[in-house]
Every structure is written in structure tokens, then in C-alpha cells.
C-alpha atoms as a PDB file:
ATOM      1  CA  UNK A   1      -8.739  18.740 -23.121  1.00  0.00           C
ATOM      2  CA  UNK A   2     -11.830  20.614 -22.119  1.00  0.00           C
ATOM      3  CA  UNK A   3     -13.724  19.805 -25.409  1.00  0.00           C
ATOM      4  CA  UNK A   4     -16.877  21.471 -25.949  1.00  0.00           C
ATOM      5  CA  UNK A   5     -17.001  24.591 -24.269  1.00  0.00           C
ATOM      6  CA  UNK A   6     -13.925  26.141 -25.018  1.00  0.00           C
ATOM      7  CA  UNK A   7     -11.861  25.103 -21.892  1.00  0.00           C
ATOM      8  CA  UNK A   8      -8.493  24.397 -21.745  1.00  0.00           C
ATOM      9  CA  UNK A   9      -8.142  21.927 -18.095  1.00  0.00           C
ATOM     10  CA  UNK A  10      -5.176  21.761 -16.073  1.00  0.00           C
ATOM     11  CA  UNK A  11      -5.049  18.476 -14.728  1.00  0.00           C
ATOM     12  CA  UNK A  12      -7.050  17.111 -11.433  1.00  0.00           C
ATOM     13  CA  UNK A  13      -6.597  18.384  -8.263  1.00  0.00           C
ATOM     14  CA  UNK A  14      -7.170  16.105  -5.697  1.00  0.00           C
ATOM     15  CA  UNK A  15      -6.908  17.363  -1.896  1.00  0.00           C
ATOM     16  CA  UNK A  16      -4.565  15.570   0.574  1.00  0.00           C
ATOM     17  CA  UNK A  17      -7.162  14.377   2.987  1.00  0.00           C
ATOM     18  CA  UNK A  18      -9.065  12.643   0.602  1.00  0.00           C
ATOM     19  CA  UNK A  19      -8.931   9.144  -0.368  1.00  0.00           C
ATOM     20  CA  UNK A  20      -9.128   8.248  -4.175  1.00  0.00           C
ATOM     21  CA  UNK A  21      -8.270   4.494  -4.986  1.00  0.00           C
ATOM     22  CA  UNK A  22      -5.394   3.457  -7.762  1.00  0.00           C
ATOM     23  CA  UNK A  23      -8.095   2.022  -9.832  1.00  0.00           C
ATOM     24  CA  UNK A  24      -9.961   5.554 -10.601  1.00  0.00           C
ATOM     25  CA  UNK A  25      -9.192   7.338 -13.307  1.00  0.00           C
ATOM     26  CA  UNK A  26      -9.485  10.874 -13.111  1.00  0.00           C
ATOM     27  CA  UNK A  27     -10.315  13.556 -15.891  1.00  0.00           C
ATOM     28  CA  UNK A  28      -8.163  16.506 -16.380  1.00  0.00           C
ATOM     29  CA  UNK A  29      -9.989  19.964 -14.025  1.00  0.00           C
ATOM     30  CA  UNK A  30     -11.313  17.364 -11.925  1.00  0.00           C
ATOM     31  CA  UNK A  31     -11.277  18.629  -8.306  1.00  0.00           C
ATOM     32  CA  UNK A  32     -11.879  16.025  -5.165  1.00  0.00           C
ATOM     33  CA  UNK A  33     -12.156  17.905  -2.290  1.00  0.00           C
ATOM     34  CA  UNK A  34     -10.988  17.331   1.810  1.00  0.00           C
ATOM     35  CA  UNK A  35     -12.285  14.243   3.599  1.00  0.00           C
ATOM     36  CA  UNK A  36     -13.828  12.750   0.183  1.00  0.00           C
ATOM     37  CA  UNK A  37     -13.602   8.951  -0.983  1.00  0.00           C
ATOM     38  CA  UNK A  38     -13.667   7.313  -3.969  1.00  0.00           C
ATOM     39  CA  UNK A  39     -13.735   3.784  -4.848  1.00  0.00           C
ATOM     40  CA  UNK A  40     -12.245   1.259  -6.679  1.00  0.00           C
ATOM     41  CA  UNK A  41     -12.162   0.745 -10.454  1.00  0.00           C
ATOM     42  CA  UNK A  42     -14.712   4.395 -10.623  1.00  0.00           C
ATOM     43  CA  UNK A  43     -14.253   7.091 -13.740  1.00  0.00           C
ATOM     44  CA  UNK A  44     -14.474  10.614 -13.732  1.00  0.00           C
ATOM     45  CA  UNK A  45     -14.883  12.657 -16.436  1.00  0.00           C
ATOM     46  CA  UNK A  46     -14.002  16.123 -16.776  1.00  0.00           C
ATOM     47  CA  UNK A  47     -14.373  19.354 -14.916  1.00  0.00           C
ATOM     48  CA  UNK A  48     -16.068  17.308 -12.161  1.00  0.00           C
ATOM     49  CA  UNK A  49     -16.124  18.759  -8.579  1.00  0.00           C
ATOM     50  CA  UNK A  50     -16.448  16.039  -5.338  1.00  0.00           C
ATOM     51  CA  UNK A  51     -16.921  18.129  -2.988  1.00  0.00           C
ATOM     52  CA  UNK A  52     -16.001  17.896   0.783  1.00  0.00           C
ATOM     53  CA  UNK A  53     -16.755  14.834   2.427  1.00  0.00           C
ATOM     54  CA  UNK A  54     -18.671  13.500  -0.486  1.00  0.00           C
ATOM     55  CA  UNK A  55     -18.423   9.675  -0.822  1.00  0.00           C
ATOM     56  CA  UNK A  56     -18.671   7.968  -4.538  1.00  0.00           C
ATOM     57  CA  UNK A  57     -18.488   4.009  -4.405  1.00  0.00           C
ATOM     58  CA  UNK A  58     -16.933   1.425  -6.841  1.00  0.00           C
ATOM     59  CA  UNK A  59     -17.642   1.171 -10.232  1.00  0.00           C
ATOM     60  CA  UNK A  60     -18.620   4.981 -11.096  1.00  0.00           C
ATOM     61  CA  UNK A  61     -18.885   6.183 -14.060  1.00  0.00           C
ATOM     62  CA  UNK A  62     -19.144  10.278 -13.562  1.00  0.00           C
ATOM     63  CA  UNK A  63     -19.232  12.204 -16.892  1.00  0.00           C
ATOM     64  CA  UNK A  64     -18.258  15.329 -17.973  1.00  0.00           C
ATOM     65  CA  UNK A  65     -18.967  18.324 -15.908  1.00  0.00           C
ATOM     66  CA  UNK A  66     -20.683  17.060 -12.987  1.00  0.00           C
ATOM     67  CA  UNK A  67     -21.062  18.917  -8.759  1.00  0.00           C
ATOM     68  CA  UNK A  68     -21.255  16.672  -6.605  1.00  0.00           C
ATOM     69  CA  UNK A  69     -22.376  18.322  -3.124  1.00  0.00           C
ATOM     70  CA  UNK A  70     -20.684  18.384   0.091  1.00  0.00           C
ATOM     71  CA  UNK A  71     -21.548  14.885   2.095  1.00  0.00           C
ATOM     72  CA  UNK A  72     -23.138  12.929  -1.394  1.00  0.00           C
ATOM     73  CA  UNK A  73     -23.329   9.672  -1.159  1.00  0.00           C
ATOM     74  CA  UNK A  74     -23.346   7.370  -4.129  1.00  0.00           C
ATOM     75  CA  UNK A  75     -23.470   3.783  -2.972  1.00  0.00           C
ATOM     76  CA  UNK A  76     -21.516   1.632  -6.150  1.00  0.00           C
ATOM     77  CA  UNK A  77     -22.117   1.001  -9.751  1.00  0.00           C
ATOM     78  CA  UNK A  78     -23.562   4.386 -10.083  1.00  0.00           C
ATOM     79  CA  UNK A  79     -23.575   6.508 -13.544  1.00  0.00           C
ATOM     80  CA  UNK A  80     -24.144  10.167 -13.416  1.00  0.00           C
ATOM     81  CA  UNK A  81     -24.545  12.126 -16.606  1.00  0.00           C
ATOM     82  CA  UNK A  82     -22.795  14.694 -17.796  1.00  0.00           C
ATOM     83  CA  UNK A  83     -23.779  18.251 -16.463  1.00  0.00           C
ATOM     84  CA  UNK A  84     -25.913  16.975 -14.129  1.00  0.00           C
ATOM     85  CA  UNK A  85     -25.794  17.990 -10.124  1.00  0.00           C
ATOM     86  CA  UNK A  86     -26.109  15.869  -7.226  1.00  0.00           C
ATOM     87  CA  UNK A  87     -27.154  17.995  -4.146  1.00  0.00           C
ATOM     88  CA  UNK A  88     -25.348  18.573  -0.773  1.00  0.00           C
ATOM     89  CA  UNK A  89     -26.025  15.565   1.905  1.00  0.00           C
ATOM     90  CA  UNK A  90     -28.232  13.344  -1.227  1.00  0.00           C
ATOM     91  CA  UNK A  91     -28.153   9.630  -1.307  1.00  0.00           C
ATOM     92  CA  UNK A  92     -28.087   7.392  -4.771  1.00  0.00           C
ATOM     93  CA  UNK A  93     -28.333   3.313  -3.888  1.00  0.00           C
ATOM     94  CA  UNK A  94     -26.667   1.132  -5.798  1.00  0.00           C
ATOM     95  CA  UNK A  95     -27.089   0.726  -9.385  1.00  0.00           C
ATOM     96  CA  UNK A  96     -28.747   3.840 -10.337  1.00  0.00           C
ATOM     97  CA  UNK A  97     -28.558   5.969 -13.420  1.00  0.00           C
ATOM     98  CA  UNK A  98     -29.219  10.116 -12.692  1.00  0.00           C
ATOM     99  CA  UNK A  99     -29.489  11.190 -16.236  1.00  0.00           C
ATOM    100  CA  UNK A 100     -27.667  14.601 -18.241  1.00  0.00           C
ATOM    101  CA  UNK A 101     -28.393  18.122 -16.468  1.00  0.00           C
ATOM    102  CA  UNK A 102     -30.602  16.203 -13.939  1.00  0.00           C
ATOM    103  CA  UNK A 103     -30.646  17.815 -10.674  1.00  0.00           C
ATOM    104  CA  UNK A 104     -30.598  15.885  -7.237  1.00  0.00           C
ATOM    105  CA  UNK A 105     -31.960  18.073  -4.460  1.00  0.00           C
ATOM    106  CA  UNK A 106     -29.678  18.448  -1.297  1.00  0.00           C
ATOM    107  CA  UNK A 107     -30.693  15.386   1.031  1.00  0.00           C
ATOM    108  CA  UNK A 108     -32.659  13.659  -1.143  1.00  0.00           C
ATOM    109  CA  UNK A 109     -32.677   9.934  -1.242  1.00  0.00           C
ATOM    110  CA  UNK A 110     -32.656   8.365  -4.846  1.00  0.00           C
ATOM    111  CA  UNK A 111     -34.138   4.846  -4.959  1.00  0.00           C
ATOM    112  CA  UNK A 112     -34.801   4.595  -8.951  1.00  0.00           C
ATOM    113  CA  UNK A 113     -33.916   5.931 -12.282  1.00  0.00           C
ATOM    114  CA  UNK A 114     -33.643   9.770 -12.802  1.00  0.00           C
ATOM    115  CA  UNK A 115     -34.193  11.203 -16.540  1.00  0.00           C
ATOM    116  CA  UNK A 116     -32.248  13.371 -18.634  1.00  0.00           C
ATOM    117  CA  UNK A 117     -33.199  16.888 -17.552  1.00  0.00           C
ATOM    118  CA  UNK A 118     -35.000  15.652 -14.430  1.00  0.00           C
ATOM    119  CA  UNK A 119     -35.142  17.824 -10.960  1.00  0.00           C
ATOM    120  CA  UNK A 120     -35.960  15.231  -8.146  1.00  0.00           C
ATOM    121  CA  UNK A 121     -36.049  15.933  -4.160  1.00  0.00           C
ATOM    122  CA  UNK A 122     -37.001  13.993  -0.933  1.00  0.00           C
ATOM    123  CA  UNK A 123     -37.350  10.428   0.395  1.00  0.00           C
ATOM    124  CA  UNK A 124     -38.013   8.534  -1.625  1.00  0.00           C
ATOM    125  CA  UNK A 125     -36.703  11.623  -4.359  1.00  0.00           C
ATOM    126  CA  UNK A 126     -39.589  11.763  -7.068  1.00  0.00           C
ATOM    127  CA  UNK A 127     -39.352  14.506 -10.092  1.00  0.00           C
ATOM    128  CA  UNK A 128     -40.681  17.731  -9.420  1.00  0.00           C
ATOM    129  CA  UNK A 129     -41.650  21.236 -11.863  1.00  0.00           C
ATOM    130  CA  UNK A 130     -39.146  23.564 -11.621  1.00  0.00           C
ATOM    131  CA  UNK A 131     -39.279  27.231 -12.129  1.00  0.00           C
ATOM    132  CA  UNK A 132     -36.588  28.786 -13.970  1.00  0.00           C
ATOM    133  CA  UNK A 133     -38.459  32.294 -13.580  1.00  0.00           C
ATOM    134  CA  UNK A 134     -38.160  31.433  -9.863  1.00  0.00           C
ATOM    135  CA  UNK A 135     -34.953  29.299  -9.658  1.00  0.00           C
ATOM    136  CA  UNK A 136     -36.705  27.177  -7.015  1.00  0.00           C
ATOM    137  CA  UNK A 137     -38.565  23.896  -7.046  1.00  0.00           C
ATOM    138  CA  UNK A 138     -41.956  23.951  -7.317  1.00  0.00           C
ATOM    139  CA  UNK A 139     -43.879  21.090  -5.214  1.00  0.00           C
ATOM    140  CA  UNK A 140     -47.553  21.733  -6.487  1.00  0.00           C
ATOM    141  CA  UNK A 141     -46.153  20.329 -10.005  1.00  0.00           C
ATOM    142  CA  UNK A 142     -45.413  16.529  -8.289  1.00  0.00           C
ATOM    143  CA  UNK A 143     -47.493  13.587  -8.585  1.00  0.00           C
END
């Protein structure tokens, strides 16, 4: 339990208003938050928040360490790498890899592929420079 970074993880939490099918497994200091769903036949790794009213289809694979915002929406078949955060409000269609420590600005629409260390943002998201002297996302750095 909690390999890597020195954790030890009680088991998951998983709130009584939300709705997490018998099919999911779910890692140990996994927390799924009020009014979220999550579908059938999905893993989740550990240490992963789902926050409130986030939604995460069938067939997810969520690694190790992942936030998923408030109101998140990933549509099925979905794979989210570990470390990486999916913003309050963001959509991923079906079928979509966001890669390790990627970053999914909040409302953001993801229509395609993210890389490994990747921040994207808007509709359709597309990568953009970030900052880490600024903490921000910088939008002159876009294509």
C-alpha cells in the first residue's frame, strides 16, 4: 500500500450519495466524493480523488494518484495517467488517453490524445506553455 512515496493508505472512502458500480475496483486512499458516478467494469488506482459530482464512464482505467475536479466528465474507455489532473467542469470523449502529470484545464473539452507532462485548456483543449515561475498558463506559447 501507498508504494512510492512513502504512504501508508487506509482503504477508499467512497461517499454515500455517490454511485460506484460492482464492477469497479477501487485502490486503497481512493476518495469518491457526493453526487459522483462511476461506471461499470472502471479501475482506480491509488490515492485518487473524484471529486463532487464528477462523472467517470465504463471501462476506466485511472492510475495512481490522480484529481479529478468537481463536475469532470470522462465519457468511457478512458485512461488517465498516473499523477496527472483533470480540471473542475472538463470533458474527455470516449477513448482518450491524458498522459502522466498532464494537466486538463477546468472546462476544457478534450477531443484527442494528451502527452505525458502536457498542460491543455479550451474547446477543442490544445497544449499550452506553462509557467512554473508564474503557476499560470501561458496562452502566447500555443500554436
Amino acid at each position: 500500500m501507498g508504494r512510492g512515496i512513502g504512504l501508508v493508505l487506509a482503504d477508499s472512502l467512497v461517499d454515500p450519495h455517490a454511485i460506484v458500480a460492482s464492477s469497479t475496483r477501487l485502490g486503497p486512499g481512493t476518495f469518491v466524493n457526493a453526487g459522483s458516478t462511476i461506471g461499470a467494469v472502471s479501475i482506480i488506482g491509488e490515492g485518487v480523488l473524484i471529486n463532487r459530482s464528477a462523472s467517470v464512464g465504463h471501462h476506466c482505467l485511472i492510475e495512481d494518484f490522480v484529481s479529478i475536479g468537481p463536475g469532470a466528465t470522462l465519457a468511457g474507455n478512458i485512461h488517465v495517467g498516473e499523477c496527472a489532473m483533470i480540471g473542475a467542469g472538463a470533458t474527455i470523449l470516449p477513448n482518450i488517453r491524458i498522459g502522466r502529470g498532464a494537466i486538463v484545464s477546468a472546462g476544457s473539452v478534450v477531443k484527442g490524445h494528451v502527452p505525458d507532462d502536457t498542460a491543455v485548456a479550451g474547446n477543442p483543449a490544445r497544449p499550452r506553455a506553462f509557467d512554473p515561475r508564474r503557476s499560470t498558463l501561458n496562452v502566447e506559447g500555443w500554436e
